[in-house]
N, C-alpha and C. Protein backbone atom coordinates (compact mmCIF):
# COMPACT_ATOMS: atom_id res chain seq x y z
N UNK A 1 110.20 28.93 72.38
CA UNK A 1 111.53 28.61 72.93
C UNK A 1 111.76 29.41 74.20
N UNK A 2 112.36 28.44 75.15
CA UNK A 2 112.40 29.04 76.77
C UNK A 2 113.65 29.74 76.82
N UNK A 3 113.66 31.59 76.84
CA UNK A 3 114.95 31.91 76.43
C UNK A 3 115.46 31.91 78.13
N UNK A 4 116.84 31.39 78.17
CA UNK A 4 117.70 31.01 78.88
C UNK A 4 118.00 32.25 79.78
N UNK A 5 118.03 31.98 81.27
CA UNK A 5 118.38 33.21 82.17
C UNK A 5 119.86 33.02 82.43
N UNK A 6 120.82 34.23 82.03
CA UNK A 6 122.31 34.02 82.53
C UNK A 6 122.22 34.07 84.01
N UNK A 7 123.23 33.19 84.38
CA UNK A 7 123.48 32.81 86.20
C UNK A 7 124.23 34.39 86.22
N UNK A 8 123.90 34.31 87.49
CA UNK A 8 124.19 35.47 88.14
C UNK A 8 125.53 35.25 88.65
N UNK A 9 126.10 36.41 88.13
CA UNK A 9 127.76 36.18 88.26
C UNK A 9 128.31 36.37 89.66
N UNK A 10 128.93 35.92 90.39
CA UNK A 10 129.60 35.77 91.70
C UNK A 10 130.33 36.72 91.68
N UNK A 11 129.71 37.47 92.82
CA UNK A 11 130.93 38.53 93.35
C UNK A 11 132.16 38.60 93.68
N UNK A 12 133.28 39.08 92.96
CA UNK A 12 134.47 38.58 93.06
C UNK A 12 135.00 39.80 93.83
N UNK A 13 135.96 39.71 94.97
CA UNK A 13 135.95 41.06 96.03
C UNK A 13 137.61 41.05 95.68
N UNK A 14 138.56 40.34 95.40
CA UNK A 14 139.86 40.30 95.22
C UNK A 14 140.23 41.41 94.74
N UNK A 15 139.62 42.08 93.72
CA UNK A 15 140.56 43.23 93.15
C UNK A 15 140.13 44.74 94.06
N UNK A 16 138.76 43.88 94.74
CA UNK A 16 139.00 45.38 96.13
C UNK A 16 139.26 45.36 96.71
N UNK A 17 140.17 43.88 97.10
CA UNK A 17 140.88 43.33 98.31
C UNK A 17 142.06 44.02 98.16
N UNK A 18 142.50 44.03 97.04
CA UNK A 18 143.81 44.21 96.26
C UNK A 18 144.08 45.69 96.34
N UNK A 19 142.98 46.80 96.27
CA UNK A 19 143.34 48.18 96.01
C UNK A 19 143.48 48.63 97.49
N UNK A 20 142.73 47.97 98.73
CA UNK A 20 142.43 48.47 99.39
C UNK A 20 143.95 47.92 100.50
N UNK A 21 144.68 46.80 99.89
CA UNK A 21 145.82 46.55 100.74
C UNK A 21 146.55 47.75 99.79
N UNK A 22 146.95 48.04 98.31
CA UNK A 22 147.67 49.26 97.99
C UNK A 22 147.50 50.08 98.70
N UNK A 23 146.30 50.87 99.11
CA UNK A 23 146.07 52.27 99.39
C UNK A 23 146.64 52.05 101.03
N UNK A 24 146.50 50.74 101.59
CA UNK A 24 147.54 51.02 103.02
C UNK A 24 148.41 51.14 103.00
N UNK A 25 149.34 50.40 102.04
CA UNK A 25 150.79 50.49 101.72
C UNK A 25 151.06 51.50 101.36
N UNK A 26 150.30 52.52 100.90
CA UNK A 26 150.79 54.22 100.69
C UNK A 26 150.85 54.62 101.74
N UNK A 27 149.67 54.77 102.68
CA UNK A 27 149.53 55.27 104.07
C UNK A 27 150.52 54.78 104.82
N UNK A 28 150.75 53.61 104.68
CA UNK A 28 152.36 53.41 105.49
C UNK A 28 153.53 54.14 105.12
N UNK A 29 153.81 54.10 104.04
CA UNK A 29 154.78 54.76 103.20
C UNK A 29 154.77 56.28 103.40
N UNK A 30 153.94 56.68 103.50
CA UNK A 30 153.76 58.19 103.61
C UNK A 30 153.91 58.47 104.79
N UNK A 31 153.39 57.76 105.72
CA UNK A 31 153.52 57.81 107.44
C UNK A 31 155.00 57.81 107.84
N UNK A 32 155.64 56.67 107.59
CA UNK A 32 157.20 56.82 107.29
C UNK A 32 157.60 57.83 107.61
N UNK A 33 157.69 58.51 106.01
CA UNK A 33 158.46 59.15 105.51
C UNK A 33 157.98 60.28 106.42
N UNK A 34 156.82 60.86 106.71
CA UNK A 34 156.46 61.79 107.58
C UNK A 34 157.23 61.58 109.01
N UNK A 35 157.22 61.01 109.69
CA UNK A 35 157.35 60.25 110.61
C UNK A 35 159.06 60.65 110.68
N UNK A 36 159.97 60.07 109.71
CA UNK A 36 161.44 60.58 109.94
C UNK A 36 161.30 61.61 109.67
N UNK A 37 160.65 62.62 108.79
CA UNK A 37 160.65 64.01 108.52
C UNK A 37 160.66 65.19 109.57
N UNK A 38 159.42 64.47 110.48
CA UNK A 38 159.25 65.73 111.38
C UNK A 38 159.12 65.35 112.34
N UNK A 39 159.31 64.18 112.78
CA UNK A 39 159.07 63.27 114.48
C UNK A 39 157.37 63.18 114.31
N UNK A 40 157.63 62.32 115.28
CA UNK A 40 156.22 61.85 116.06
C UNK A 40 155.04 63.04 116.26
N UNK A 41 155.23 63.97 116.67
CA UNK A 41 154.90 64.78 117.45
C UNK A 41 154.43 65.70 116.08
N UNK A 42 155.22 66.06 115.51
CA UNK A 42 155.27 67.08 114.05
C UNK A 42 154.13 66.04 112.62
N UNK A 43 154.12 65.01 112.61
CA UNK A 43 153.63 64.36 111.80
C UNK A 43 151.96 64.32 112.42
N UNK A 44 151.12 64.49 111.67
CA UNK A 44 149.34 64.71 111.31
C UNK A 44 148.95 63.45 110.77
N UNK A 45 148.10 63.28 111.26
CA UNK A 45 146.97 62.53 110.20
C UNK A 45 146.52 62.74 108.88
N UNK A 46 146.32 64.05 109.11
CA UNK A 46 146.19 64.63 108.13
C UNK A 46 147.03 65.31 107.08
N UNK A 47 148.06 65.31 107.82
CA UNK A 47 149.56 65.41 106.74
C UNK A 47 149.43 64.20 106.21
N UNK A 48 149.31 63.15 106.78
CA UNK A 48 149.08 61.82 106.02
C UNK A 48 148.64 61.59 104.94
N UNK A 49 147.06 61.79 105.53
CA UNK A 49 146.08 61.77 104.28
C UNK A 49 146.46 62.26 103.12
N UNK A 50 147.32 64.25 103.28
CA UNK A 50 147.00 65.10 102.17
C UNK A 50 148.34 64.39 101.50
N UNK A 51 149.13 64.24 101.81
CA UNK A 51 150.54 62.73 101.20
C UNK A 51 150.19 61.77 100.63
N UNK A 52 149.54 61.15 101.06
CA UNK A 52 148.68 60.12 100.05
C UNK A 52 147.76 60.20 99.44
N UNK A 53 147.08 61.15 99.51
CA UNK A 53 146.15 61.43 98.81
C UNK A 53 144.91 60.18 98.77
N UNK A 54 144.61 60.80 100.29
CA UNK A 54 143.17 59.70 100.01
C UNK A 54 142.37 60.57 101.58
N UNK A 55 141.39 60.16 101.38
CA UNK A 55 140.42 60.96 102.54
C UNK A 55 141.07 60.50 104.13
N UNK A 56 140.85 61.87 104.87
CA UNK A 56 140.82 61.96 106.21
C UNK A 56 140.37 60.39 106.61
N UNK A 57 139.05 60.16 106.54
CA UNK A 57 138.17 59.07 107.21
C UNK A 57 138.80 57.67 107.01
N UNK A 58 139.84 57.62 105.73
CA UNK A 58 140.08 56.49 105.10
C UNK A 58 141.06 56.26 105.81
N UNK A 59 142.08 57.36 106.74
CA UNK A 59 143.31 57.01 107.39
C UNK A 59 142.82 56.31 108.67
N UNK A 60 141.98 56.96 109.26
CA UNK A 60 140.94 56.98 110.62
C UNK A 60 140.36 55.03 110.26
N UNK A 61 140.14 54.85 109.18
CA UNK A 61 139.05 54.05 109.33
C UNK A 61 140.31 52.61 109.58
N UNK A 62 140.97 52.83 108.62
CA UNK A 62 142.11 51.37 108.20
C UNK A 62 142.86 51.31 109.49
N UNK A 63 143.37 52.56 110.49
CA UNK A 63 144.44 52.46 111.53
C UNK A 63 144.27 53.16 112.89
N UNK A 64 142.71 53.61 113.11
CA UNK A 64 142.60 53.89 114.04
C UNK A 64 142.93 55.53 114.72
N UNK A 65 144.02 55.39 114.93
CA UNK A 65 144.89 56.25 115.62
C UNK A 65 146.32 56.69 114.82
N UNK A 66 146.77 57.90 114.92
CA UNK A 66 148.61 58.23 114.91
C UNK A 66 149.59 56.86 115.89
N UNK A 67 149.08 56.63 116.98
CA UNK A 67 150.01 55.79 118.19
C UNK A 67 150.09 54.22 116.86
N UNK A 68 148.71 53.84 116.67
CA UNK A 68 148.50 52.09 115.74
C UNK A 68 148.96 52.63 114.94
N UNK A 69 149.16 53.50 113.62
CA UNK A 69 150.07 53.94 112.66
C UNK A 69 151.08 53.85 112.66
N UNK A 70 152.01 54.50 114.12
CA UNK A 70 153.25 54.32 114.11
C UNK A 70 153.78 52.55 114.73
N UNK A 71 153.16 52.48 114.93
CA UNK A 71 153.08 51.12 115.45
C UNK A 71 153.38 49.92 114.02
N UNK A 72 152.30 50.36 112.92
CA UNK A 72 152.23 49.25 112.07
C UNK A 72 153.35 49.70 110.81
N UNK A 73 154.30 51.33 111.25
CA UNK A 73 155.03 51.62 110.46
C UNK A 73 156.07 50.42 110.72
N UNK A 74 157.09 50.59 112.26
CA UNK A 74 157.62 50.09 112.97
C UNK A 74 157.44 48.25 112.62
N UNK A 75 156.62 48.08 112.97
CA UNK A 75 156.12 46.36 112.93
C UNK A 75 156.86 46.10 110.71
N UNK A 76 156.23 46.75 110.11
CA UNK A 76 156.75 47.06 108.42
C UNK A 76 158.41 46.80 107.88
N UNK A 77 158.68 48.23 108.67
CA UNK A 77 160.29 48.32 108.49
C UNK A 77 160.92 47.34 109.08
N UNK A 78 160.53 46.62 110.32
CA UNK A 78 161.30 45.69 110.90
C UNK A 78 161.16 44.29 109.69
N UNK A 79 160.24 43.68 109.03
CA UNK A 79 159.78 42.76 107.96
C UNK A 79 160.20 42.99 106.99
N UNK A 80 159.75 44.65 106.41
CA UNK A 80 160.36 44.97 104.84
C UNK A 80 159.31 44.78 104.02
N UNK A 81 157.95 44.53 104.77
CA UNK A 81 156.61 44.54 103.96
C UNK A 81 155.58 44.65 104.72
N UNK A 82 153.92 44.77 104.40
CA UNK A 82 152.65 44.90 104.85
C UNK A 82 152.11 43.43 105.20
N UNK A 83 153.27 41.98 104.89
CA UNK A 83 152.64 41.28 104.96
C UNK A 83 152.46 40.44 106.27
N UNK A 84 151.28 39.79 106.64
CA UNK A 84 151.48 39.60 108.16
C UNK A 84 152.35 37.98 108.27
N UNK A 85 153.36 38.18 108.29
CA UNK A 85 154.61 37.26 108.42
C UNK A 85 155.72 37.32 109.30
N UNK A 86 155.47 37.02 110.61
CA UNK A 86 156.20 36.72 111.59
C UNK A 86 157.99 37.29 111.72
N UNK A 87 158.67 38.03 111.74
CA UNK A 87 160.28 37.71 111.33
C UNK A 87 160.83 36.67 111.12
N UNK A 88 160.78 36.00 112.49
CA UNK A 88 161.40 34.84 112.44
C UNK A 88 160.67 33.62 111.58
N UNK A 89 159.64 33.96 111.07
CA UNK A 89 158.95 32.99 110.43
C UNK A 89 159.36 32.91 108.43
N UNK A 90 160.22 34.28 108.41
CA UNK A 90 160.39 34.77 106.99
C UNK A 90 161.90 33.51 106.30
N UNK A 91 161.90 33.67 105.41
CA UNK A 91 162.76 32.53 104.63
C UNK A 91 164.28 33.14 104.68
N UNK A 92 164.05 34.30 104.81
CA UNK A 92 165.60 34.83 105.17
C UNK A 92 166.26 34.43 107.19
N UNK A 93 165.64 34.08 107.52
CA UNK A 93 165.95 33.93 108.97
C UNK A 93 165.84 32.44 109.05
N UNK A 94 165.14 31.56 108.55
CA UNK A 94 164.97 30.36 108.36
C UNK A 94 166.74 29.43 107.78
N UNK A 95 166.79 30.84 106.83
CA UNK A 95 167.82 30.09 106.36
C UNK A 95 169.25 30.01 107.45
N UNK A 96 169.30 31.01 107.57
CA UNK A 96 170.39 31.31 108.95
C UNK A 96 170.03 29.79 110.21
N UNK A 97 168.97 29.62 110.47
CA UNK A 97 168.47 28.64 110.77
C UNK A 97 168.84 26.91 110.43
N UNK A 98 168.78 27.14 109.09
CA UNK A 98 168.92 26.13 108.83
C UNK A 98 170.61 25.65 108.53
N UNK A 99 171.52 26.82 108.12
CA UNK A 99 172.65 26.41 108.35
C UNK A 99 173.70 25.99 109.47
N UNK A 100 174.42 25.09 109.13
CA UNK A 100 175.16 24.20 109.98
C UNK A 100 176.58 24.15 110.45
N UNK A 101 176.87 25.08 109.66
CA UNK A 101 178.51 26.14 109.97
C UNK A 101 178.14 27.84 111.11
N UNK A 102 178.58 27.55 111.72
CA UNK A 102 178.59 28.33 113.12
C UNK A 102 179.29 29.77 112.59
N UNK A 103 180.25 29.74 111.80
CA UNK A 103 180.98 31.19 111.46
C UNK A 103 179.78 31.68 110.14
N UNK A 104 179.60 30.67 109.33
CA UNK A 104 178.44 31.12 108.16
C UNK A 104 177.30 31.92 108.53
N UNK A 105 176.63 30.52 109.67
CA UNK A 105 175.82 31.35 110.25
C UNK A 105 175.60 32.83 110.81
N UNK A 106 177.07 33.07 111.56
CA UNK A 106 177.00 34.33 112.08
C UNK A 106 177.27 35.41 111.02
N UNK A 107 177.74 34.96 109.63
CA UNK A 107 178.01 35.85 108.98
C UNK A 107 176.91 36.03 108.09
N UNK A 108 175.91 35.37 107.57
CA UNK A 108 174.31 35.33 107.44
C UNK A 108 173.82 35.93 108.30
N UNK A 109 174.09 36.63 109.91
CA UNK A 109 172.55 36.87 110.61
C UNK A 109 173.35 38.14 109.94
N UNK A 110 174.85 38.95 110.35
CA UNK A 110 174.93 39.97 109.92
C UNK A 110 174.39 41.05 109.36
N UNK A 111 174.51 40.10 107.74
CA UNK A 111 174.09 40.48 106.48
C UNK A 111 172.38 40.99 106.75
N UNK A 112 171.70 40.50 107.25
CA UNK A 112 170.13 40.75 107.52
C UNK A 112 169.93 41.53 108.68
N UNK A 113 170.78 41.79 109.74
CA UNK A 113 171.12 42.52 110.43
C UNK A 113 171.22 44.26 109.87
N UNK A 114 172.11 44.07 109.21
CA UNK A 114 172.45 45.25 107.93
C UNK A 114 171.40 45.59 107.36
N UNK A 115 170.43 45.22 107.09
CA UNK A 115 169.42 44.89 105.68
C UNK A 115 168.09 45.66 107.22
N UNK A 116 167.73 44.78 108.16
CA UNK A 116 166.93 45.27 108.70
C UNK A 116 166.91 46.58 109.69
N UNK A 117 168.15 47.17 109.54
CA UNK A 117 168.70 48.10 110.38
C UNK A 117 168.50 49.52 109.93
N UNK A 118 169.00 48.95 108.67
CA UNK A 118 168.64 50.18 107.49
C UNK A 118 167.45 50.77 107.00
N UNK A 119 166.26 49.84 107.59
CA UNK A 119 165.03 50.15 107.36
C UNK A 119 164.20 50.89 108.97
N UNK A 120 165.22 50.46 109.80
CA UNK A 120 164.42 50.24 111.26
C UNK A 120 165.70 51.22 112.38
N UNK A 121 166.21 51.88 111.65
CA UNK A 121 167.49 52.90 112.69
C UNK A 121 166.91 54.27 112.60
N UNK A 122 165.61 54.26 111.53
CA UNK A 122 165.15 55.87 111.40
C UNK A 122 164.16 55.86 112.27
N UNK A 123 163.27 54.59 111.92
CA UNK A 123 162.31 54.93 113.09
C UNK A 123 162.30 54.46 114.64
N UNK A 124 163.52 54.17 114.95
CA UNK A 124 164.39 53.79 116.12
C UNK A 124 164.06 55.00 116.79
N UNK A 125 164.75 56.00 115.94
CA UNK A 125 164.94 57.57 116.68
C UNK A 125 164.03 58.36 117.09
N UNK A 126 162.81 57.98 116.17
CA UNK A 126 161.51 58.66 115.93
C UNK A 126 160.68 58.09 117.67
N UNK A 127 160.95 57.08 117.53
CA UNK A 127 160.22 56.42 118.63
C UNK A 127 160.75 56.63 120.19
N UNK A 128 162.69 56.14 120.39
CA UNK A 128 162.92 57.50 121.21
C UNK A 128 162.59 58.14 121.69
N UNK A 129 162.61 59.53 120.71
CA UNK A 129 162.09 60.55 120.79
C UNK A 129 161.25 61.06 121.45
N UNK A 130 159.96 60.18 120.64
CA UNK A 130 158.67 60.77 121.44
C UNK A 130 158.29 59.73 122.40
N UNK A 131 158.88 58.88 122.53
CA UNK A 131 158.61 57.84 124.22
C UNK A 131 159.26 58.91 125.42
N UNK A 132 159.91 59.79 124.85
CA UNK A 132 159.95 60.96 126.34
C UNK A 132 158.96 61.69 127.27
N UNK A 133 157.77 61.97 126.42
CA UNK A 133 156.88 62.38 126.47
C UNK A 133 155.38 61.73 126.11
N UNK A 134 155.57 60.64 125.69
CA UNK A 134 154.45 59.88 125.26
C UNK A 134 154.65 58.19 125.98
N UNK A 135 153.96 58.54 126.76
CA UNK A 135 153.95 56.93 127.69
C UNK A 135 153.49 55.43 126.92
N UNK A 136 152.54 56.13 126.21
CA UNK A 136 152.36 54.86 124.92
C UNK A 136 152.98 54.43 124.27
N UNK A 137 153.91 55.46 123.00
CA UNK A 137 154.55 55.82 122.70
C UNK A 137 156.17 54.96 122.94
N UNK A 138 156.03 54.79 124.68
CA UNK A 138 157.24 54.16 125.62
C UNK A 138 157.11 52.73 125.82
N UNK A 139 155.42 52.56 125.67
CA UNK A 139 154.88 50.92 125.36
C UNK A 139 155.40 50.07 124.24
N UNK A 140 155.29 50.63 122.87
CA UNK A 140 156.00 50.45 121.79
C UNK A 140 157.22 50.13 122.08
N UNK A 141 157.80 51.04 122.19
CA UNK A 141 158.96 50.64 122.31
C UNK A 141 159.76 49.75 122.95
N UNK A 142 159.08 49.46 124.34
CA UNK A 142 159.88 48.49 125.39
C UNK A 142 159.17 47.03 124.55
N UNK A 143 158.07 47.12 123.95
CA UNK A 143 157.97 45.88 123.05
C UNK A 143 158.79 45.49 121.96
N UNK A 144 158.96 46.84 120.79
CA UNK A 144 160.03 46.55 120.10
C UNK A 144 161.16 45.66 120.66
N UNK A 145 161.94 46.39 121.56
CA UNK A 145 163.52 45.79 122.49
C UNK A 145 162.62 44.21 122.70
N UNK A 146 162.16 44.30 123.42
CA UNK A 146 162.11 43.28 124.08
C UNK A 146 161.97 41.74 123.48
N UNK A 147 161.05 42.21 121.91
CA UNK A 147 161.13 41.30 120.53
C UNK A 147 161.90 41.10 120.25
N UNK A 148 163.50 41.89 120.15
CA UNK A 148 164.66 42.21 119.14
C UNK A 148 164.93 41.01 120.70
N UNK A 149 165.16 40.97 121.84
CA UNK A 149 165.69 40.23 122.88
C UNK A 149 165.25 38.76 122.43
N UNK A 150 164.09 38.69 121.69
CA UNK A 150 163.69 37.28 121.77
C UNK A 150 164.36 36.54 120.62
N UNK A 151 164.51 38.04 119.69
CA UNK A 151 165.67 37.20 118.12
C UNK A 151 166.51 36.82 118.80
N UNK A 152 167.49 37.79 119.57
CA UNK A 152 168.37 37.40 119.61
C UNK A 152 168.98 35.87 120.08
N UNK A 153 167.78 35.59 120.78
CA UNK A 153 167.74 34.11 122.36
C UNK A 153 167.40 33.04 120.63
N UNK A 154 166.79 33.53 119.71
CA UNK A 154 166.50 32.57 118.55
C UNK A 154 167.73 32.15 117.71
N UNK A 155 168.61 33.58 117.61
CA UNK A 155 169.54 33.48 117.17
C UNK A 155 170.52 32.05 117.94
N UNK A 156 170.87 32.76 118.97
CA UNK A 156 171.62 31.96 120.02
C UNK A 156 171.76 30.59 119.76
N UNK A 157 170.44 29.93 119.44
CA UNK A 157 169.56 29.01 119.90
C UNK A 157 170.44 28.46 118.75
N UNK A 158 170.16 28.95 117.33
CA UNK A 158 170.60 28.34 116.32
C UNK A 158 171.94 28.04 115.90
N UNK A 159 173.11 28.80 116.83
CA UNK A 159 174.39 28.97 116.58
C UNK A 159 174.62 27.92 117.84
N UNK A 160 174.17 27.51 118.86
CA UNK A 160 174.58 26.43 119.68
C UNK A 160 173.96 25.18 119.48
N UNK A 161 173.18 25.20 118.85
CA UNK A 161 172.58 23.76 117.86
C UNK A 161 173.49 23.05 117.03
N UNK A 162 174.69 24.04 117.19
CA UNK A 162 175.66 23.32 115.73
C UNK A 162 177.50 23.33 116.21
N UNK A 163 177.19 23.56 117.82
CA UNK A 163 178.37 24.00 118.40
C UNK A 163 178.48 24.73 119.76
N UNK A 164 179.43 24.43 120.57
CA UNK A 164 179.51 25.23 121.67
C UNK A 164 179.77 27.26 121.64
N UNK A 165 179.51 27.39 122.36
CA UNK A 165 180.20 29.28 122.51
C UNK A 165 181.37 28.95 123.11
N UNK A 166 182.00 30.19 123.04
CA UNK A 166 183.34 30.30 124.03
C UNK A 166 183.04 30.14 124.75
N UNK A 167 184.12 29.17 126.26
CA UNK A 167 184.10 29.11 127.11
C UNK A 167 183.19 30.68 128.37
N UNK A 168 183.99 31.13 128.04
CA UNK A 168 183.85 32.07 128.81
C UNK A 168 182.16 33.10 128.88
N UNK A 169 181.64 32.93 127.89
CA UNK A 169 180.49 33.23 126.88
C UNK A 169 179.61 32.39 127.63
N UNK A 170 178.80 32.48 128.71
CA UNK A 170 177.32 32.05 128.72
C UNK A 170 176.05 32.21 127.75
N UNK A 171 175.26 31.49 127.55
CA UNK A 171 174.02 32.39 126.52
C UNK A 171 173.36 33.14 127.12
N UNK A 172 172.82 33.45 128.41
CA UNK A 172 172.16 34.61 128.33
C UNK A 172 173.16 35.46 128.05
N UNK A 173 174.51 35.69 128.58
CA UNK A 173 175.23 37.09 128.17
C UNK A 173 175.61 36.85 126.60
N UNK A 174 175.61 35.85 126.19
CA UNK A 174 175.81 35.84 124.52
C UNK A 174 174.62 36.83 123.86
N UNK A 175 173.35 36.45 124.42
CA UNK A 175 171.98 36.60 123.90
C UNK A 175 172.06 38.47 123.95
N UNK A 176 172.43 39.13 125.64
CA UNK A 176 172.27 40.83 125.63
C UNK A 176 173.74 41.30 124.88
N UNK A 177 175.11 40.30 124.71
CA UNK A 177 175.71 41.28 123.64
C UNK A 177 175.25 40.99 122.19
N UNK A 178 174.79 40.29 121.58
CA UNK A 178 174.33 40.53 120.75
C UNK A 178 173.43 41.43 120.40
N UNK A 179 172.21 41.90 121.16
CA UNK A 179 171.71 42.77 121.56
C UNK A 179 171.60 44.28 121.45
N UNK A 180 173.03 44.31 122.16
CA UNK A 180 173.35 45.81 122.23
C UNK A 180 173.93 46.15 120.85
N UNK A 181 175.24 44.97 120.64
CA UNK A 181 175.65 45.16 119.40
C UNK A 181 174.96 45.59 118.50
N UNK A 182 173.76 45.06 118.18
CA UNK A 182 173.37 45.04 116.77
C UNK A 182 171.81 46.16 117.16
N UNK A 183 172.39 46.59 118.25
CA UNK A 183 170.98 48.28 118.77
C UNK A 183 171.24 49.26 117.69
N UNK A 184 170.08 49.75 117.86
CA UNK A 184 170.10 50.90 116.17
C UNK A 184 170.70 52.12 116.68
N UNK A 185 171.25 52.09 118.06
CA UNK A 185 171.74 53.48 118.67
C UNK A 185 173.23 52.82 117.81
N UNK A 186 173.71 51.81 118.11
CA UNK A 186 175.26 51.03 117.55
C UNK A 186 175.04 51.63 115.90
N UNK A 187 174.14 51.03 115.61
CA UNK A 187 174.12 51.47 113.85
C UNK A 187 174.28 52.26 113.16
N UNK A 188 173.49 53.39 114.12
CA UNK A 188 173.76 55.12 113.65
C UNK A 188 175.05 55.86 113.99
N UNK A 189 175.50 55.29 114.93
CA UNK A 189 176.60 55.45 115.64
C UNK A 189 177.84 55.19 114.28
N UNK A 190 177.80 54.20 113.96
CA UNK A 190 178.79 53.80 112.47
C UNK A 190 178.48 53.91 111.60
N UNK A 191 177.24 54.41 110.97
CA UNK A 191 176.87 54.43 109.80
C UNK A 191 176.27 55.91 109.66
N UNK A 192 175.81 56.84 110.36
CA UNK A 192 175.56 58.03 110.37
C UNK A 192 176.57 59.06 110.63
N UNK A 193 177.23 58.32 112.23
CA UNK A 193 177.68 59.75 112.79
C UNK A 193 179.19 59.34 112.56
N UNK A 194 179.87 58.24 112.12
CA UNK A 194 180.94 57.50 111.61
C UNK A 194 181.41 57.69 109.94
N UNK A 195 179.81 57.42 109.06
CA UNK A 195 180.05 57.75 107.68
C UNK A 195 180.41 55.95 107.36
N UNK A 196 180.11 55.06 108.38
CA UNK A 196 180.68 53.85 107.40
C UNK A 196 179.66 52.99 106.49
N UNK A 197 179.59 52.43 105.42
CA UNK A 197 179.20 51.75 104.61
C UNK A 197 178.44 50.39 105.19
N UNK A 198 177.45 50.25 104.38
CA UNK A 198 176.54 49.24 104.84
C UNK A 198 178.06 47.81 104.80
N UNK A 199 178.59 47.91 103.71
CA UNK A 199 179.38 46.80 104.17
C UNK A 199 180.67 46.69 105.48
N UNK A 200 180.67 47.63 105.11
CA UNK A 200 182.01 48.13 106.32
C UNK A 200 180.96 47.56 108.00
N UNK A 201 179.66 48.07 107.62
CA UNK A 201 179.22 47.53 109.20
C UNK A 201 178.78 46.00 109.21
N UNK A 202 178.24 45.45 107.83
CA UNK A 202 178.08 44.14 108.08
C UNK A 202 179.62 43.44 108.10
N UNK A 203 180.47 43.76 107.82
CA UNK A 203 181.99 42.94 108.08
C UNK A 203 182.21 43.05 109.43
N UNK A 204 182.45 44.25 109.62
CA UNK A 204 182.67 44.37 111.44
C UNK A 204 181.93 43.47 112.30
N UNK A 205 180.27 43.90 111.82
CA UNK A 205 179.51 43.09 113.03
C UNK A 205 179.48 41.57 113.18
N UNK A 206 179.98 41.44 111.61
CA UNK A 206 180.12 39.69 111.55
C UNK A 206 181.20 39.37 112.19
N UNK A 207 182.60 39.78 112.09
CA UNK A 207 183.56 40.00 112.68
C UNK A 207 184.30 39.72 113.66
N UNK A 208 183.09 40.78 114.78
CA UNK A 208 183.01 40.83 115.82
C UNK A 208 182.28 40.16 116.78
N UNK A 209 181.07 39.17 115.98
CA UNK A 209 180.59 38.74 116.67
C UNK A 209 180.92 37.08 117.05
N UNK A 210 181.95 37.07 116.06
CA UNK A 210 182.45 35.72 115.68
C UNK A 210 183.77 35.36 116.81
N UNK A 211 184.74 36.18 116.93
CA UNK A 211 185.66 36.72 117.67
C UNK A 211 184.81 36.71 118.75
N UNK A 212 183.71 37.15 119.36
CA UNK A 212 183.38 36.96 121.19
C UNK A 212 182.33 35.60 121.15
N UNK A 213 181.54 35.30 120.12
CA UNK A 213 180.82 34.10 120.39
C UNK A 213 181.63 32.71 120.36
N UNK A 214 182.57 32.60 119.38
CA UNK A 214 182.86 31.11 119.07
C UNK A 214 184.07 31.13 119.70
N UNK A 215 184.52 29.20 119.70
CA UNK A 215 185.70 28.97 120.54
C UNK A 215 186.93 29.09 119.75
């Protein structure tokens, strides 16, 4: 009798696919938290590593550099995850999108406004900071703004799809007060150095933005 050879089992890589996106999501997480802790400048690689607890080489190998670290912290907090999903491409912005009431709408971007501010006003400061002295550093950043400029022209886009602005209200100047409004220097400003409540700022900003955009 011809004893039977077992097939050779297929390498299945998913669950090292799987540990090896965890162990970034620490390194982000830890970078963070380093990152608001002690600035740009004060935060290591190797503070990293010994925070997460995983080798020097392993921080080096997944992100390169401290500058792509802070970079893919930033790119994170603005989403609210590791996953590579566009903002405007996410189901929470879609929906704002897809609604057809002009005051709703503005009171939907608010709310996510609030939500992404709270994740993205710490390392606002961090970045700041060290763009004084770090010209790269200053690269980041004028990309950040300049992204947050392109929500906003998305935003715009979606609230005059369903209705005019005030007279007086052009869209590009609709597009930079929104802008400023909803800048994480504005955020900290009412919610840090003010003491007001995540709702207290999403009411206002909805509020307020309703009162200068619509007729």
């Amino acid at each position: 009798m011809t004893k039977k050879i077992p097939s050779k089992r297929k390498y299945d890589s998913s669950r090292r696919k799987a540990q090896a996106q965890e162990t970034q999501a620490q390194i982000l997480s830890a970078a963070e938290e380093l990152f608001i802790e002690r600035g740009y400048t004060g935060t290591t690689i190797e503070s990293i590593a010994q925070k997460t607890g995983v080798a020097l080489e392993t921080v080096y190998s997944i992100f390169g550099n401290k500058r792509a670290l802070l970079s893919r912290v930033v790119d994170m907090t603005v989403v609210g995850d590791g996953q590579p999903i566009p903002l405007l491409a996410r189901s929470y912005i879609q929906d704002v999108a897809a609604e057809r009431d002009q005051t709703r709408q503005i009171q939907m971007f608010a709310k996510r406004i609030q939500l992404i501010m709270s994740r993205v006003a710490p390392m606002f400061e961090v970045m700041r900071s060290a763009a004084k002295t770090e010209p790269e550093i200053a690269g980041i950043l004028k990309k950040y703004l300049n992204r947050r400029m392109e929500g906003m022209n998305f935003f715009i886009e979606c609230v005059t799809a369903n209705g005019s602005l005030r007279k007086s209200m052009d869209k590009q100047m609709a597009v930079e007060t929104i802008w400023a409004l909803t800048s994480a220097e504005v955020y900290n400003l009412l919610r840090v150095d003010r003491g007001w409540s995540s709702d207290e700022y999403e009411y206002w900003l909805a509020e307020t933005l309703i009162r200068l955009l619509l007729p």
